[in-house]
Protein backbone atom coordinates (compact mmCIF):
# COMPACT_ATOMS: atom_id res chain seq x y z
CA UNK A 1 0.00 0.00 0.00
CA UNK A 2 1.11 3.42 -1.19
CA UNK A 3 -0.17 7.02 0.37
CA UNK A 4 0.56 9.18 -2.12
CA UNK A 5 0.00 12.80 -1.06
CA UNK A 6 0.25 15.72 -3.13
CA UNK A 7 0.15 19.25 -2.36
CA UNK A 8 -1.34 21.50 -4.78
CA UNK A 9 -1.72 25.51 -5.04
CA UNK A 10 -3.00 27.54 -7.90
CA UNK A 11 -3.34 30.97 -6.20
CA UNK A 12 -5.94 34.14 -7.96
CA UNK A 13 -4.43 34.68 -10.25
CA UNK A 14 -4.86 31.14 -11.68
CA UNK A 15 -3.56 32.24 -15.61
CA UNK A 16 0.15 33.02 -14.81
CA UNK A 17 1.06 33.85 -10.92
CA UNK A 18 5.00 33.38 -10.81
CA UNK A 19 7.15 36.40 -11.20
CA UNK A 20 10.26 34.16 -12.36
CA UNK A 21 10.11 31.90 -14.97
CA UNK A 22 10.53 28.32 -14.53
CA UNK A 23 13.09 26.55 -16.93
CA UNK A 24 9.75 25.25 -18.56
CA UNK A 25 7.71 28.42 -18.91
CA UNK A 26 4.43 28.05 -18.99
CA UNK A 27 1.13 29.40 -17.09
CA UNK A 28 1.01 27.96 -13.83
CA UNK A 29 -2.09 26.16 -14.50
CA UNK A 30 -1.39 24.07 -17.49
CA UNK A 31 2.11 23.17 -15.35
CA UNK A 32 0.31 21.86 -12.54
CA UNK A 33 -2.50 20.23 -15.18
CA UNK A 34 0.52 18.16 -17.07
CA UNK A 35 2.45 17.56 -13.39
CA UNK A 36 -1.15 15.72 -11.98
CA UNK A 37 -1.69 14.08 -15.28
CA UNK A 38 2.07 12.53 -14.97
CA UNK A 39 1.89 11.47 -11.56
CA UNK A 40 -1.63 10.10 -11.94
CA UNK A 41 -0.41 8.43 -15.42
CA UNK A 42 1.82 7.03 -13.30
CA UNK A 43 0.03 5.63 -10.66
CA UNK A 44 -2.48 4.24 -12.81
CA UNK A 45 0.00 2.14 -14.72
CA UNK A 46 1.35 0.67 -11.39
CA UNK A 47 0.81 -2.48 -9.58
CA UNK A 48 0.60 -0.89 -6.36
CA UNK A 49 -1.99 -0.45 -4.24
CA UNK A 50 -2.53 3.47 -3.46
CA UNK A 51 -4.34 6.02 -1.85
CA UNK A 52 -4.77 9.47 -3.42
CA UNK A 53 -4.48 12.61 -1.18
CA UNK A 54 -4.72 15.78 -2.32
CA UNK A 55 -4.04 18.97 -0.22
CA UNK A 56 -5.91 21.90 -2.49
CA UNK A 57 -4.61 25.06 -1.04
CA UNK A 58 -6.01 27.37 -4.03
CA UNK A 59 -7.75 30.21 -2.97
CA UNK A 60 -11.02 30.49 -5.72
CA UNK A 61 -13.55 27.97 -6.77
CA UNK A 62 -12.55 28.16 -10.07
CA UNK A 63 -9.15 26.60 -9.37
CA UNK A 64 -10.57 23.97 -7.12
CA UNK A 65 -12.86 22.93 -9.67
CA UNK A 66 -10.38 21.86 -11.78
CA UNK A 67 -8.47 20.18 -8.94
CA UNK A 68 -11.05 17.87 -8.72
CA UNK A 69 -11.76 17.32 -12.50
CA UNK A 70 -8.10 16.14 -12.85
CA UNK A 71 -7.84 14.14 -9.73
CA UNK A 72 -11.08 12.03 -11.78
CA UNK A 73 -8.63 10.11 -13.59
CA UNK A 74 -6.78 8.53 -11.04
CA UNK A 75 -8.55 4.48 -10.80
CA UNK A 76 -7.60 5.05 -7.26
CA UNK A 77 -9.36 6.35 -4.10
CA UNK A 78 -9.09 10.38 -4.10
CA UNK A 79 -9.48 12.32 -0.88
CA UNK A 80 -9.55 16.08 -1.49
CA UNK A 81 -9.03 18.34 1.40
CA UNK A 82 -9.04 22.48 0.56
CA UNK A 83 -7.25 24.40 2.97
CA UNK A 84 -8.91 27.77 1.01
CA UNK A 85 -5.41 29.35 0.50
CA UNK A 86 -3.58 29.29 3.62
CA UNK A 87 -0.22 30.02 4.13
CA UNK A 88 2.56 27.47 3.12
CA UNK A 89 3.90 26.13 6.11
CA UNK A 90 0.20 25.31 7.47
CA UNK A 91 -0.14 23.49 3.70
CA UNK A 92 3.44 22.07 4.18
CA UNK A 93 3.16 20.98 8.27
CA UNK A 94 -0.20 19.03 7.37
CA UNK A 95 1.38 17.07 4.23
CA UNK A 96 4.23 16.06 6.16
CA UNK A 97 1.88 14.72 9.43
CA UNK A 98 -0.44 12.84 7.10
CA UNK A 99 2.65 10.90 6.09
CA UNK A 100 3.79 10.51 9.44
CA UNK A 101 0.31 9.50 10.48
CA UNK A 102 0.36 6.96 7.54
CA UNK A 103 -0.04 3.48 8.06
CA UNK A 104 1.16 2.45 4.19
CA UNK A 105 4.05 0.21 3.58
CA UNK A 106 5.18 3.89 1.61
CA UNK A 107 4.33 7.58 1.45
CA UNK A 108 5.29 9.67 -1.23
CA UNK A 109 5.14 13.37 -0.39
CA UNK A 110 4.99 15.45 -3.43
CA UNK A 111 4.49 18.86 -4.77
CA UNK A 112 2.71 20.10 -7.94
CA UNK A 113 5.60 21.21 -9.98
CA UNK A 114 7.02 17.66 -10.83
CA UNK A 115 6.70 15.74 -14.06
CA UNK A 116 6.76 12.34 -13.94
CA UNK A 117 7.72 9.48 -15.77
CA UNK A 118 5.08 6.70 -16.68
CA UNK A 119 7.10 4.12 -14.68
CA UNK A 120 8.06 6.37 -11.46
CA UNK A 121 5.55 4.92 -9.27
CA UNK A 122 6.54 1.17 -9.58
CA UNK A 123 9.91 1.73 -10.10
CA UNK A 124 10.27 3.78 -6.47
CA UNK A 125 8.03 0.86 -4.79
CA UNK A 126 10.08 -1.87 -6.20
CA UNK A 127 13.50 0.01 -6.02
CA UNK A 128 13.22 0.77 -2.32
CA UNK A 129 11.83 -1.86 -0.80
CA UNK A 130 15.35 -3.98 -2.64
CA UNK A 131 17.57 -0.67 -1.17
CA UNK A 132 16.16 -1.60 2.35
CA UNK A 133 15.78 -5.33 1.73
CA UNK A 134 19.77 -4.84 1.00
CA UNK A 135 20.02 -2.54 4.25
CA UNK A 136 17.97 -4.16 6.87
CA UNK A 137 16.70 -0.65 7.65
CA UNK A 138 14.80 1.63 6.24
CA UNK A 139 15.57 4.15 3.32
CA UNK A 140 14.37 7.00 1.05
CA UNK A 141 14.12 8.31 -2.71
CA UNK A 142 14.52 11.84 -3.32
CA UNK A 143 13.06 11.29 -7.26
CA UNK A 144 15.32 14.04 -8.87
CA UNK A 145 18.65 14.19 -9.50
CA UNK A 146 19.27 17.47 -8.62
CA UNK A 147 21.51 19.08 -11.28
CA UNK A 148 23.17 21.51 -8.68
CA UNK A 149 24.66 18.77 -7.21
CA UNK A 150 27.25 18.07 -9.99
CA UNK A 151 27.57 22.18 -11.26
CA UNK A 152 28.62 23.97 -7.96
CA UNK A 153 32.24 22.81 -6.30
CA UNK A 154 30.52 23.52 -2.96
CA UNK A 155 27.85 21.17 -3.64
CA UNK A 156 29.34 18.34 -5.18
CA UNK A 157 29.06 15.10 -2.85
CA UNK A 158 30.72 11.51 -2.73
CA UNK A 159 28.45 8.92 -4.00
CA UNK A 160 27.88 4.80 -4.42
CA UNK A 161 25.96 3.58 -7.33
CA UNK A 162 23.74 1.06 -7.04
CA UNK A 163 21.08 -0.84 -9.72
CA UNK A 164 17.55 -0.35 -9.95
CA UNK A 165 14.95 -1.50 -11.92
CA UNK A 166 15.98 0.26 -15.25
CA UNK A 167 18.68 2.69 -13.90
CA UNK A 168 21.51 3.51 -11.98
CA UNK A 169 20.74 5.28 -8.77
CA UNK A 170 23.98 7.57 -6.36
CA UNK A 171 23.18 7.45 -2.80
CA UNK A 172 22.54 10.83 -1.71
CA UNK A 173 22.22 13.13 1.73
CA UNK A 174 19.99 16.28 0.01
CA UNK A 175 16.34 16.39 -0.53
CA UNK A 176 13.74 18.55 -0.69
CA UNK A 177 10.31 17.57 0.91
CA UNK A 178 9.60 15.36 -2.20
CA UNK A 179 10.60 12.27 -1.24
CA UNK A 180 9.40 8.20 -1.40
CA UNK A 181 9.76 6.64 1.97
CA UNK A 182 7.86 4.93 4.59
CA UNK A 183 6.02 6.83 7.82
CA UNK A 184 8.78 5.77 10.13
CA UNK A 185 11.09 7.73 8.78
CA UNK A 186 8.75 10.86 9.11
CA UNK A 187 7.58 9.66 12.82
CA UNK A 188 12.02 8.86 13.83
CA UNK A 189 12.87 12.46 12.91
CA UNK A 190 9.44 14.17 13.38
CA UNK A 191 11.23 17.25 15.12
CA UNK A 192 13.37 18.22 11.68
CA UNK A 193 10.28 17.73 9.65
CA UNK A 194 8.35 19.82 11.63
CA UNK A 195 11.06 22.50 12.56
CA UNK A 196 11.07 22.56 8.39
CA UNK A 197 7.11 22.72 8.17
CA UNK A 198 6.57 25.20 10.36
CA UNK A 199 9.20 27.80 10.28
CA UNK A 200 10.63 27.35 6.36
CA UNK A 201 10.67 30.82 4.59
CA UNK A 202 9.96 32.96 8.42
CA UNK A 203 13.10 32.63 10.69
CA UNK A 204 16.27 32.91 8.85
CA UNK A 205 18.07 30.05 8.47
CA UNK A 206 15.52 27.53 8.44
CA UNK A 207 15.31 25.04 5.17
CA UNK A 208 16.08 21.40 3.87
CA UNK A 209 20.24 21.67 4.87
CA UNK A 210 19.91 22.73 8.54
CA UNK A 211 16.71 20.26 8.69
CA UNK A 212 16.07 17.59 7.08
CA UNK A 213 19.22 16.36 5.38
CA UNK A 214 20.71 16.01 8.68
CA UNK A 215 18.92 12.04 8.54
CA UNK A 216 20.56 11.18 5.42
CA UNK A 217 23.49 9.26 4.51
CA UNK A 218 25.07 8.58 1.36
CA UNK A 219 27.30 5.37 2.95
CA UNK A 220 30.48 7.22 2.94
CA UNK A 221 30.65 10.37 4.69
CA UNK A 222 26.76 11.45 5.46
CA UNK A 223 26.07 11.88 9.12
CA UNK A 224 22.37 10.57 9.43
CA UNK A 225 20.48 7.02 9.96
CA UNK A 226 18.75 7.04 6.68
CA UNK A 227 19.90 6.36 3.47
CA UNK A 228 19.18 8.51 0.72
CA UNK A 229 19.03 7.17 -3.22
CA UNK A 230 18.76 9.53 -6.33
CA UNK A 231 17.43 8.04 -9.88
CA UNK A 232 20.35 8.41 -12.83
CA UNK A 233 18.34 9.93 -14.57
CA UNK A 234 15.36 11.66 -12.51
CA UNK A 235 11.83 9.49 -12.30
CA UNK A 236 10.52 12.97 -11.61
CA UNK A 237 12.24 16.20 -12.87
CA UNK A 238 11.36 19.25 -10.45
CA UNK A 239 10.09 22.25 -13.02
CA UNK A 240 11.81 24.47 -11.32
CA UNK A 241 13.12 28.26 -11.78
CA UNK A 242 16.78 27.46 -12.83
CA UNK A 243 17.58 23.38 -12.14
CA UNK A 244 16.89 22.29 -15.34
CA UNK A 245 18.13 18.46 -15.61
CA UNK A 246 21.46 17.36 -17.64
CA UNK A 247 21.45 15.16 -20.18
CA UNK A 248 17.93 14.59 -20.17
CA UNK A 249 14.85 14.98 -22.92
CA UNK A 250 12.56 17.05 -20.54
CA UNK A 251 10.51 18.43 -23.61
CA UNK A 252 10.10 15.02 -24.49
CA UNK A 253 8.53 14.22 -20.99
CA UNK A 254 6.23 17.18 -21.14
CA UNK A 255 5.18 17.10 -24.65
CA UNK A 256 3.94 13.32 -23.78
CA UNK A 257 1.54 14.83 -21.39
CA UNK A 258 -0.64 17.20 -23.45
């Protein structure tokens, strides 16, 4: 059983609302349309059982009716739950205690700017549950290869390479909140993921490096209990504002999902 839980917000202005353009520029709205379309492509093509949550924090009707029209392709139960627009950490604090508060096998915590590949779904089931098999203890899948990580001399971090189903995968020790793991993981090191949840963009200092990458390790020189594995390349590319991925089709990706 998978709880898959994604957090959505399409804010008024529901035509274009970002002030910087994403590497992939398009109108908020169709990018979130083709990101839900992926992942539920995705999970429909699985072999996993899965629950659907979706966290609407849009602030008009208009946005959450289309929320719900998209979520009606998913084969799987869909709970919405519309927060009306609040602010991000309350959106963020209540994704991360549903998947503490899970009681899946797995809980995927994602956000509404990712595009998926058709496989990601299985692949991340199948691929971690080996990784931990392998382990005897639990582990995690951050599902992009963050590009930063090989570009900046400051960033750049020893890795092992391991198989998956149909890729290569480098341990890892960064994340964002968008990860595949299992609710024991959130409920071990609830105090980073809530420090994260609740004070992320309002006291200084306060984001994924002085949080929550303090529980991974990478097997060589990573301080924390959990292992972290990256996809070679990406089962979900974060549309981002500059981290476009390397040596990697993203049109491609996107165009499939019209």
């Amino acid at each position: 059983m998978i709880d898959v839980v994604l957090r959505v917000c399409l804010t008024n202005n529901i035509i274009n609302d970002d002030t910087m353009k994403r590497f992939i520029d398009v109108p908020k709205l169709e990018l979130v349309r083709r990101c839900m379309k992926s992942l539920i492509q995705s999970m429909n093509i699985s072999k996993q059982n899965i629950k659907f949550t979706i966290i609407d924090d849009s602030n008009n009707h208009e946005a959450n009716n289309l929320v719900k029209e998209w979520s009606l392709q998913c084969k799987f139960p869909v709970d919405i739950i519309p927060l009306n627009g609040a602010d991000h950490n309350k959106a963020c604090l209540l994704q991360l205690e549903l998947c503490k508060n899970s009681t899946a096998e797995f809980v995927y915590n994602i956000e509404d700017d990712y595009l998926h590949e058709q496989n990601a779904i299985q692949n991340m089931a199948v691929d971690l549950d080996n990784f931990m098999t392998n382990l005897n203890y639990y582990a995690a899948i951050n599902p992009f290869d963050e590009p930063y990580l090989y570009l900046h001399p400051n960033r750049m971090i020893s890795s092992k390479i391991v198989a998956g189903t149909d890729r290569y995968y480098r341990t890892n020790k960064c994340s964002t909140t968008s990860i595949f793991t299992c609710p024991f993981v959130y409920k071990k090191h609830w105090e980073l993921w809530e420090l994260l949840g609740t004070k992320y963009s309002i006291e200084d200092g306060i984001r994924e490096e002085t949080t929550i990458n303090k529980m991974w390790n990478n097997g060589i020189d990573g301080d924390g209990d959990i292992f972290l594995f990256s996809p070679m390349p990406s089962l979900a590319t974060h549309i981002s504002y500059w981290n476009r991925p390397l040596f990697y089709d993203i049109e491609k990706l996107w165009n499939s999902y019209r």
